[in-house]
N, C-alpha and C. Protein backbone atom coordinates (compact mmCIF):
# COMPACT_ATOMS: atom_id res chain seq x y z
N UNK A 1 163.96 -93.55 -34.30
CA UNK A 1 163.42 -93.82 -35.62
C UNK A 1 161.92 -93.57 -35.57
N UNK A 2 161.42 -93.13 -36.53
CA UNK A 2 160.20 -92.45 -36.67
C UNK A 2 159.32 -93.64 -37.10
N UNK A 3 157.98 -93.58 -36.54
CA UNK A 3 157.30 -94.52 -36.72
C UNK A 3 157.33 -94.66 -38.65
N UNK A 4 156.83 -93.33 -39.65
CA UNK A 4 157.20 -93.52 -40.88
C UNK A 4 158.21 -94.31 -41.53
N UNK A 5 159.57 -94.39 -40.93
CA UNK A 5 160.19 -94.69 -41.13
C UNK A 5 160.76 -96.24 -41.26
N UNK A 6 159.96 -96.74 -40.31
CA UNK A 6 160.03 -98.34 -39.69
C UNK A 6 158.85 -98.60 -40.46
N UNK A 7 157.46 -97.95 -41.23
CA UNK A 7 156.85 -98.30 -42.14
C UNK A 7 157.54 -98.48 -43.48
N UNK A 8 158.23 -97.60 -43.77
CA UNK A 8 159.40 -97.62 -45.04
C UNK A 8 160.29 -98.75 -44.87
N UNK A 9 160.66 -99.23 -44.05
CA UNK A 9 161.62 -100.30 -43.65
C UNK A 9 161.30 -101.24 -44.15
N UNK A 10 159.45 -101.54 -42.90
CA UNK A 10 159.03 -102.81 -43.57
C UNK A 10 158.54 -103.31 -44.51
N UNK A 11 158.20 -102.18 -45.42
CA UNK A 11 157.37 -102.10 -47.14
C UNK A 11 158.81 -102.66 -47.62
N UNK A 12 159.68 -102.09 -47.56
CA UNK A 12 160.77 -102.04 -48.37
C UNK A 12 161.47 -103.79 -48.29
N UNK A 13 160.86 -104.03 -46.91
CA UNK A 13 162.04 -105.57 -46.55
C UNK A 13 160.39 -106.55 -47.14
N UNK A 14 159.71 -106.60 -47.23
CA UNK A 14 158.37 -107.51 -48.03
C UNK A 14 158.61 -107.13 -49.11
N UNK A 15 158.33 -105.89 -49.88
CA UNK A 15 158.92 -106.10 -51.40
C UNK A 15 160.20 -106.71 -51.88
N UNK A 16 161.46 -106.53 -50.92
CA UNK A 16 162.71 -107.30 -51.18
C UNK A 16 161.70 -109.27 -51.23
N UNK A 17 161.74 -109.04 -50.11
CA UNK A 17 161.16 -110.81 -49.69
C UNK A 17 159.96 -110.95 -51.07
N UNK A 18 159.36 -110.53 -51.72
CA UNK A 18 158.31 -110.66 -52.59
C UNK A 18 159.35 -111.05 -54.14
N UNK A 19 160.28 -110.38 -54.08
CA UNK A 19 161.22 -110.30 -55.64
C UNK A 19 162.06 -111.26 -55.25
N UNK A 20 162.69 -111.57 -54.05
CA UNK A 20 163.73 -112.97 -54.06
C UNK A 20 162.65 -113.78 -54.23
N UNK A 21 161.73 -114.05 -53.73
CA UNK A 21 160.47 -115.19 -54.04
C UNK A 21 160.13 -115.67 -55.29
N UNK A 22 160.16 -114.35 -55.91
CA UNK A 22 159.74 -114.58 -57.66
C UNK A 22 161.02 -115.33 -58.63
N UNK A 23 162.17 -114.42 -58.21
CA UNK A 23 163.70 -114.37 -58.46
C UNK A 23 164.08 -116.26 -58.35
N UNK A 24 163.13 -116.94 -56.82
CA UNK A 24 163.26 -118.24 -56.13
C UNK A 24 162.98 -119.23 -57.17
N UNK A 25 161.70 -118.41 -58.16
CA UNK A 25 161.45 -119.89 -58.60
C UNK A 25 162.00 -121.02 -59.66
N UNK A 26 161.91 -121.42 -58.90
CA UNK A 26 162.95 -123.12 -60.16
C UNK A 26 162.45 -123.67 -61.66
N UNK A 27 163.26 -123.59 -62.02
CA UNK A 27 162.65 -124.57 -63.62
C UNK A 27 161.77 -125.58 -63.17
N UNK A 28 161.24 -125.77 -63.91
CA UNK A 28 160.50 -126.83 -63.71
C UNK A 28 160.70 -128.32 -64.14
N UNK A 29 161.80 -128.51 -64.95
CA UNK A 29 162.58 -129.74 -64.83
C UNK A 29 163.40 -130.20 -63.61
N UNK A 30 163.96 -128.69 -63.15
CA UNK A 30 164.58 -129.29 -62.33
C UNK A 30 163.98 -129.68 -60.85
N UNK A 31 162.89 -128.73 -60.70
CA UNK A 31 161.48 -129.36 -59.78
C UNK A 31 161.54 -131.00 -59.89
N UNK A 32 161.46 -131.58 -61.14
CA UNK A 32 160.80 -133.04 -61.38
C UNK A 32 162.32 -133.58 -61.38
N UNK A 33 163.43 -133.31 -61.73
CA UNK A 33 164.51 -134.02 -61.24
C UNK A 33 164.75 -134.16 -59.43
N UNK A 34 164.52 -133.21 -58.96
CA UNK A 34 164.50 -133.06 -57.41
C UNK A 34 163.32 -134.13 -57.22
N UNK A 35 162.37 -134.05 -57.66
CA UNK A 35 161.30 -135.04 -57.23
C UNK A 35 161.48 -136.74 -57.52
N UNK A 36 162.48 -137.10 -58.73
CA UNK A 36 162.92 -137.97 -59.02
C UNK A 36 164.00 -138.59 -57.67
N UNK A 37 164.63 -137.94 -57.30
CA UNK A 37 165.87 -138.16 -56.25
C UNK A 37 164.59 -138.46 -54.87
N UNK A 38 163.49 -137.56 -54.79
CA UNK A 38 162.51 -138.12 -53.26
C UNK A 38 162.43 -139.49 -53.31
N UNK A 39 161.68 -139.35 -54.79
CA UNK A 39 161.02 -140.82 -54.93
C UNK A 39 162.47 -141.87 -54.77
N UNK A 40 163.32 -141.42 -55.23
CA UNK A 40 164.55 -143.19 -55.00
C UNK A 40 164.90 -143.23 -53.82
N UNK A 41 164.78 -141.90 -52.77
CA UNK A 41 164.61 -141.72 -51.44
C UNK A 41 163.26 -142.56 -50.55
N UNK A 42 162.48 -143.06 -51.36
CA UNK A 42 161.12 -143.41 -51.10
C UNK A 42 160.44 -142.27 -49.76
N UNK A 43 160.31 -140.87 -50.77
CA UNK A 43 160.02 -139.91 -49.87
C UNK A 43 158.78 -139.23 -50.44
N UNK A 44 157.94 -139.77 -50.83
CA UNK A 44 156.58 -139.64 -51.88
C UNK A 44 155.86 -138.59 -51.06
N UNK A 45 156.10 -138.05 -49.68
CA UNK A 45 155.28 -136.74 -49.22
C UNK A 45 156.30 -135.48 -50.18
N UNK A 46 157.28 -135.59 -49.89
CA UNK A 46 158.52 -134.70 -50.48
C UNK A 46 158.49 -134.41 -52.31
N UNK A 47 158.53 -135.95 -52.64
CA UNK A 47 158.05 -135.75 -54.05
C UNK A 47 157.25 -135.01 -54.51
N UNK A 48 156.03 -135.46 -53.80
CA UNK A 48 154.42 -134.67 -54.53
C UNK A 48 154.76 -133.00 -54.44
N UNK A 49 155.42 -132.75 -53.13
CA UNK A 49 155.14 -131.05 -53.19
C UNK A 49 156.03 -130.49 -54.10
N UNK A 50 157.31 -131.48 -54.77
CA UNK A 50 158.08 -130.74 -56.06
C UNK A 50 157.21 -130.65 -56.96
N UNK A 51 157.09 -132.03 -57.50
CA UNK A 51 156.59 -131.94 -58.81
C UNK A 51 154.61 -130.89 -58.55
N UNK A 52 154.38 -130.45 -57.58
CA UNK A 52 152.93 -129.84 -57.53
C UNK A 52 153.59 -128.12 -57.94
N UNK A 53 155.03 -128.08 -57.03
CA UNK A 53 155.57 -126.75 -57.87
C UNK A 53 155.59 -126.59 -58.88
N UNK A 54 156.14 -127.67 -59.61
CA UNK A 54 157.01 -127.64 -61.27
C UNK A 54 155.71 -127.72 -61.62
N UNK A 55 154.31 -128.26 -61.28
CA UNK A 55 152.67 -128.01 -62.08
C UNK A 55 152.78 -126.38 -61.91
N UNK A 56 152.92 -126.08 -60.74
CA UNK A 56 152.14 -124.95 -60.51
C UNK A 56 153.28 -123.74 -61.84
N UNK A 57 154.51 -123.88 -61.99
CA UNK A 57 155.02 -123.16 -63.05
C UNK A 57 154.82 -123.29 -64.34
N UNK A 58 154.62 -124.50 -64.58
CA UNK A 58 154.49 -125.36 -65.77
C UNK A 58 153.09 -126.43 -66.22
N UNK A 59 151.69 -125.89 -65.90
CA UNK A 59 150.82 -126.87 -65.81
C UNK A 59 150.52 -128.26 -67.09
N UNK A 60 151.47 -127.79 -68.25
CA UNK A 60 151.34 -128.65 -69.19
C UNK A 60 152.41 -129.90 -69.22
N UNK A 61 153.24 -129.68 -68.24
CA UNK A 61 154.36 -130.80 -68.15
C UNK A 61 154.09 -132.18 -67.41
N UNK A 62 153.52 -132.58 -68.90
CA UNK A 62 153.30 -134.31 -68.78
C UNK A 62 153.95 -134.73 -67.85
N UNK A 63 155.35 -135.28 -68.05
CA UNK A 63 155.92 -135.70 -66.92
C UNK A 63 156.01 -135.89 -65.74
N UNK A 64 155.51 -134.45 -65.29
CA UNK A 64 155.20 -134.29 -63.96
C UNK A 64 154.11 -134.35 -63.41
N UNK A 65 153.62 -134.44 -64.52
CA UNK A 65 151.56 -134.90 -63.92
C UNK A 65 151.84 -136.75 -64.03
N UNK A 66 152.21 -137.38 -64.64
CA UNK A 66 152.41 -138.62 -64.75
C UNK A 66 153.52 -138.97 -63.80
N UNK A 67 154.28 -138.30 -62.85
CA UNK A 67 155.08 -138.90 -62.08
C UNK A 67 154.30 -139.08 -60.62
N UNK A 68 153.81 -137.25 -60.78
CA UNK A 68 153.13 -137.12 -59.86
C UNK A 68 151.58 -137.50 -59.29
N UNK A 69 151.26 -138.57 -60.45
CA UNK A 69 150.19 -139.52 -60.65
C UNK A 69 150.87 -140.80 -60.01
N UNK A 70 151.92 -140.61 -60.48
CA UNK A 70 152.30 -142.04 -59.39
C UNK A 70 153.24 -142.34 -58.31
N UNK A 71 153.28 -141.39 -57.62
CA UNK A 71 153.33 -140.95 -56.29
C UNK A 71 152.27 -140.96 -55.67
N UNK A 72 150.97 -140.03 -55.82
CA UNK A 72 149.92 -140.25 -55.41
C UNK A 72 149.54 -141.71 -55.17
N UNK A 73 149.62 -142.56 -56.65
CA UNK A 73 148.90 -143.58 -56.19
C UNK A 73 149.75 -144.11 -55.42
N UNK A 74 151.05 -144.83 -55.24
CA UNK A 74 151.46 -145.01 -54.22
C UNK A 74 151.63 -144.46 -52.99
N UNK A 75 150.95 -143.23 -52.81
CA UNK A 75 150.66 -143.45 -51.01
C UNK A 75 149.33 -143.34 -50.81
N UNK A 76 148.59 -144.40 -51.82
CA UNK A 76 147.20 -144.20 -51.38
C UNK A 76 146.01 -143.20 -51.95
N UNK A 77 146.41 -142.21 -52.48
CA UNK A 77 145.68 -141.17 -52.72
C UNK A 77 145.28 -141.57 -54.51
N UNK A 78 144.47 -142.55 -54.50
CA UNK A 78 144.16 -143.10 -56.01
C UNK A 78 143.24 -141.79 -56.84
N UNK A 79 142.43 -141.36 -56.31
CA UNK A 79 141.29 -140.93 -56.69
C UNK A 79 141.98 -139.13 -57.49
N UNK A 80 143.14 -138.89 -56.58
CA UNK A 80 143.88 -137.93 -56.83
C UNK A 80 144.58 -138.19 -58.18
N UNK A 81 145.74 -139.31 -57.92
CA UNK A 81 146.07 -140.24 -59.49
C UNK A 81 145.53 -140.52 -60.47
N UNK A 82 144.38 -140.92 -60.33
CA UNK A 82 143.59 -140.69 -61.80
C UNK A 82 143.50 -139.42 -62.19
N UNK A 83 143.15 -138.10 -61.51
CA UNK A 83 142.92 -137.09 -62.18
C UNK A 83 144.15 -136.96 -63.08
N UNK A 84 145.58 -137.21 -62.25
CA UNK A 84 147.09 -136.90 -62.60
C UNK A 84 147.01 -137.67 -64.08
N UNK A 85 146.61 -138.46 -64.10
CA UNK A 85 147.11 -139.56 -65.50
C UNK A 85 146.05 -139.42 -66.56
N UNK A 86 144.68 -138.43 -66.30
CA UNK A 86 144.02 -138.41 -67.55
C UNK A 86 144.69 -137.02 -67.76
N UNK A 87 145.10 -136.23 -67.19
CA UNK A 87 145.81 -135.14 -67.81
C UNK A 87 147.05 -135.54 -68.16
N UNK A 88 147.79 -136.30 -67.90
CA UNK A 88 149.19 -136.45 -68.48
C UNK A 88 148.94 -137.53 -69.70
N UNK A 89 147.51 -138.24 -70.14
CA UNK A 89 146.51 -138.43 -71.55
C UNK A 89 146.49 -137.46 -72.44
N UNK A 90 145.81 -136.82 -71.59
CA UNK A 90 145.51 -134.76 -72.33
C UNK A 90 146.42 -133.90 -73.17
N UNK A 91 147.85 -134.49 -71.85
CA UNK A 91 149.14 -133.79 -72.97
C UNK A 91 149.55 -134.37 -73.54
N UNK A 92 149.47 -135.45 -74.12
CA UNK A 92 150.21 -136.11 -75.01
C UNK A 92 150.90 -137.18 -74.91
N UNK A 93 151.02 -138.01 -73.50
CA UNK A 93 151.67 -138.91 -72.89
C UNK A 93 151.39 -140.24 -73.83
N UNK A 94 152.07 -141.33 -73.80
CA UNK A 94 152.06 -142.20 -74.86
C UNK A 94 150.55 -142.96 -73.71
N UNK A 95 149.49 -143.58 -74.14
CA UNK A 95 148.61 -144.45 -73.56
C UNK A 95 149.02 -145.81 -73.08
N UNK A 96 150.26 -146.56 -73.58
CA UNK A 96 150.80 -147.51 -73.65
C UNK A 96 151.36 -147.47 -71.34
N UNK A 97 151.94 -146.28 -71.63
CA UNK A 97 152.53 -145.86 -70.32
C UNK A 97 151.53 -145.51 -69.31
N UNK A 98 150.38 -145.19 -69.61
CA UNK A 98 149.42 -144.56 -68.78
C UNK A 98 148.36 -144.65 -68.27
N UNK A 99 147.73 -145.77 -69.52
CA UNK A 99 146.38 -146.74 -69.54
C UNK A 99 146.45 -147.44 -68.21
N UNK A 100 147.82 -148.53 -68.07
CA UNK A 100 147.30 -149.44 -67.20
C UNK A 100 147.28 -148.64 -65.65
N UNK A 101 148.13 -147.41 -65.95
CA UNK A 101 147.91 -147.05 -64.44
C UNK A 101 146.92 -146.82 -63.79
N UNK A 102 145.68 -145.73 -64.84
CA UNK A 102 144.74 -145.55 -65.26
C UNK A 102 143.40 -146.74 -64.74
N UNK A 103 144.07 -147.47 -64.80
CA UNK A 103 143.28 -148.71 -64.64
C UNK A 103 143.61 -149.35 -63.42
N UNK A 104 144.24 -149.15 -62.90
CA UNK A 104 144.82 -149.79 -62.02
C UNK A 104 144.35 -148.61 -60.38
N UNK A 105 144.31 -147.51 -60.66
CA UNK A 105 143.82 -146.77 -59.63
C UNK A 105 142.34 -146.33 -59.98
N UNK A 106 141.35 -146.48 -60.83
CA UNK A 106 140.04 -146.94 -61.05
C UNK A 106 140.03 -148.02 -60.78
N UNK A 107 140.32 -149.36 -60.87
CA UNK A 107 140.13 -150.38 -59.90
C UNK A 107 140.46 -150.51 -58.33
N UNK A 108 141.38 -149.68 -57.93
CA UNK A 108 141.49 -149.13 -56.52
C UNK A 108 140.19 -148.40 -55.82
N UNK A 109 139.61 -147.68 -56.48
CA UNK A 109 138.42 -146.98 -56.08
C UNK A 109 137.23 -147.28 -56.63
N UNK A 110 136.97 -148.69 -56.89
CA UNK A 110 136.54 -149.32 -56.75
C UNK A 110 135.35 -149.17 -58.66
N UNK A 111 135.82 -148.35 -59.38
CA UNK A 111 135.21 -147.54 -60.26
C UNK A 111 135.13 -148.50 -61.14
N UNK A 112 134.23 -149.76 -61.64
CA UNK A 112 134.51 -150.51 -62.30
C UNK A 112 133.83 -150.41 -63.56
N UNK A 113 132.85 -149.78 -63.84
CA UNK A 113 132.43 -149.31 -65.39
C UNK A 113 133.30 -148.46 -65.75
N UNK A 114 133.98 -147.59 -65.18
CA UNK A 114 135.18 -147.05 -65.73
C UNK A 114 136.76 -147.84 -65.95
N UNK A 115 136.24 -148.50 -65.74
CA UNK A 115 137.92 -149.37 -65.48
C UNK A 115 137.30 -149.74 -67.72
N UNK A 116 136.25 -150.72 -67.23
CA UNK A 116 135.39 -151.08 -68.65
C UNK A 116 135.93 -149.84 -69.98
N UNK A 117 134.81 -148.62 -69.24
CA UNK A 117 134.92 -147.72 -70.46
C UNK A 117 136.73 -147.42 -71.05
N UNK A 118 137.38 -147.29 -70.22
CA UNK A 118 138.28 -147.22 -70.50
C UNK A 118 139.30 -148.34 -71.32
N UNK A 119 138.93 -149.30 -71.24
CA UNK A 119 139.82 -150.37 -71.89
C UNK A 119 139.18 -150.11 -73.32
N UNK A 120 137.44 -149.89 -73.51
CA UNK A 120 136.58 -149.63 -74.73
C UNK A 120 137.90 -148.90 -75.63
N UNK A 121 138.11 -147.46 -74.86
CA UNK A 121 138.65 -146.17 -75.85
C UNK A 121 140.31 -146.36 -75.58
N UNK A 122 140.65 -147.65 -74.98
CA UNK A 122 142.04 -147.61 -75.49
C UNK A 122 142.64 -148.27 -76.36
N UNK A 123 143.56 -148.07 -77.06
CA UNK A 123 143.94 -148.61 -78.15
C UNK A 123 145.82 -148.93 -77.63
N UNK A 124 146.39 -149.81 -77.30
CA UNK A 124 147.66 -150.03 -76.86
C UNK A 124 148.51 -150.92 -77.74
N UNK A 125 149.81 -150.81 -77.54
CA UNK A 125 150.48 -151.55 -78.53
C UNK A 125 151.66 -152.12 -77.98
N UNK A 126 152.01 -152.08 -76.49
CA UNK A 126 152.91 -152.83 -75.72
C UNK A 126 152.10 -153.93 -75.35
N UNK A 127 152.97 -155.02 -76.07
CA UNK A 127 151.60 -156.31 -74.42
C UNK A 127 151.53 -156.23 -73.48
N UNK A 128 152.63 -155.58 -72.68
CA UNK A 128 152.85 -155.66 -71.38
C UNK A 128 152.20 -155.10 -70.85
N UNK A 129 151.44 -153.48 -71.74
CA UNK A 129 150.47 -152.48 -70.95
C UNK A 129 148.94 -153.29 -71.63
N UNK A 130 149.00 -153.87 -72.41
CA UNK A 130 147.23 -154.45 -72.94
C UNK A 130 147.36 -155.42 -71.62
N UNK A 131 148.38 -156.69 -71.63
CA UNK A 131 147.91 -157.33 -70.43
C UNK A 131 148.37 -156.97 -69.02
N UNK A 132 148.69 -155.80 -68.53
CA UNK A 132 147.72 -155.17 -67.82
C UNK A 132 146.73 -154.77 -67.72
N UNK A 133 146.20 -154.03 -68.68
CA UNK A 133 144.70 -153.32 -68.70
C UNK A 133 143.66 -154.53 -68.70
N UNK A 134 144.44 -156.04 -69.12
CA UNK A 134 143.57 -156.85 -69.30
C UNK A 134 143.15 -157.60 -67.93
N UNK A 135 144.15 -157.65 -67.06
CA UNK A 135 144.26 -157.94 -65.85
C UNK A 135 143.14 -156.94 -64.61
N UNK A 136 142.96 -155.65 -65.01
CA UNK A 136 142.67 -154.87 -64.44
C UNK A 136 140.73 -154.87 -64.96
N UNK A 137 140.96 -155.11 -66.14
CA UNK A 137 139.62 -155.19 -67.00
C UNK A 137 138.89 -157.07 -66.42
N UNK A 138 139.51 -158.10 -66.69
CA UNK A 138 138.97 -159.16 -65.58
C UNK A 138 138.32 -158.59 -64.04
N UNK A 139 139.09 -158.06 -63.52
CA UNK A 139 138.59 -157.80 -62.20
C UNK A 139 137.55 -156.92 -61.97
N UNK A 140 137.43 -155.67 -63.01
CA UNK A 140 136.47 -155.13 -62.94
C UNK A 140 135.30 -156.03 -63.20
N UNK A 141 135.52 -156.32 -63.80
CA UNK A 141 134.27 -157.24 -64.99
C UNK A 141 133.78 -158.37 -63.65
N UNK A 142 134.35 -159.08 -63.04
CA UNK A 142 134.26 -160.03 -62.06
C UNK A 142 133.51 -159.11 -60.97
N UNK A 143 133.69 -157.89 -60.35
CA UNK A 143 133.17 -157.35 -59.34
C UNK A 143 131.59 -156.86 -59.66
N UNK A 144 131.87 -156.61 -60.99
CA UNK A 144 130.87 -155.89 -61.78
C UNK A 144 129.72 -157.49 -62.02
N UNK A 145 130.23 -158.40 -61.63
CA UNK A 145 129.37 -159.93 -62.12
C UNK A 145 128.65 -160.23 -62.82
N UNK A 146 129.88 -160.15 -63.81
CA UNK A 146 130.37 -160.70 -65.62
C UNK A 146 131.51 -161.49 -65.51
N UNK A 147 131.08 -162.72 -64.55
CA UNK A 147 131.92 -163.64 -64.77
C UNK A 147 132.85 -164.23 -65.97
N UNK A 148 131.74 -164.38 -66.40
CA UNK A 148 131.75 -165.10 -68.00
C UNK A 148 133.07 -163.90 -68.64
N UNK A 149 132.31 -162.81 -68.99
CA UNK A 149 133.11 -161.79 -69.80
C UNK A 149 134.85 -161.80 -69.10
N UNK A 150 134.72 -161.92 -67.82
CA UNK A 150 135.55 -161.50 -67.48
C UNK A 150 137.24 -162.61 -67.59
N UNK A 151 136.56 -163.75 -67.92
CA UNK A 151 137.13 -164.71 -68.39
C UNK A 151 137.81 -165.13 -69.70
N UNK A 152 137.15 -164.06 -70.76
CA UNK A 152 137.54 -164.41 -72.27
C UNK A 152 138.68 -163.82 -72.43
């Protein structure tokens, strides 16, 4: 076989491998369903790299920025999670669902005028997510030493 020839081979077997690749890629629901099954697996390294696919096909899919916001924050990576949850804000995500998380990994990183500004520009209508944010908004306010405030 001619050296040309084994060049033709291998152009030919990388363009095959380049079109099954493209051919490879997954919906992007079903990315975030696969990522749903990590997480009940409690497999949150596994999770993040689905749902970072189903971003990378789909960068407007709330869902998966808000799941994959909280994955992050549960293994630690807060600072990452906030970015995840003001964009899954961005698209349209209800605030009720998103605020306290929001708040909850800005109080992780220790960000406590933002924990503040943020309770300012939210407007919520579950109690369950106001008293969180309210819970999260005390503590800032306490670290921040606004005792007083942080008490009313």
């Amino acid at each position: 076989m001619s050296l040309l020839s084994r060049y033709r081979i291998g152009l030919m077997a990388i363009s095959a491998a380049a079109l099954l690749s493209a051919c490879a890629r997954q919906d992007p629901d079903e990315l975030v369903a696969s990522a749903q099954a990590q997480i009940d697996r409690q497999d949150l390294n596994a999770a993040i790299i689905e749902l970072k696919n189903a971003l990378e096909v789909r960068p407007d899919h709330a869902i998966a920025r808000m799941m994959l916001g909280k994955a992050l924050f549960e293994s630690g990576q807060t600072t990452a999670a906030a970015v995840e949850f003001e964009k899954a804000l961005e698209l349209g995500l209800q605030p009720d669902v998103v605020i306290p998380l929001l708040a909850k990994a800005r109080l992780r990183d220790e960000e406590f005028r933002k924990v503040v500004e943020l309770d300012a520009r939210s407007r919520l209508d579950s109690p369950g997510a106001r008293a969180s944010v309210n819970a999260s908004l005390a503590q800032a306010l306490a670290e921040l030493g606004e005792e007083a405030r942080a008490q009313q």
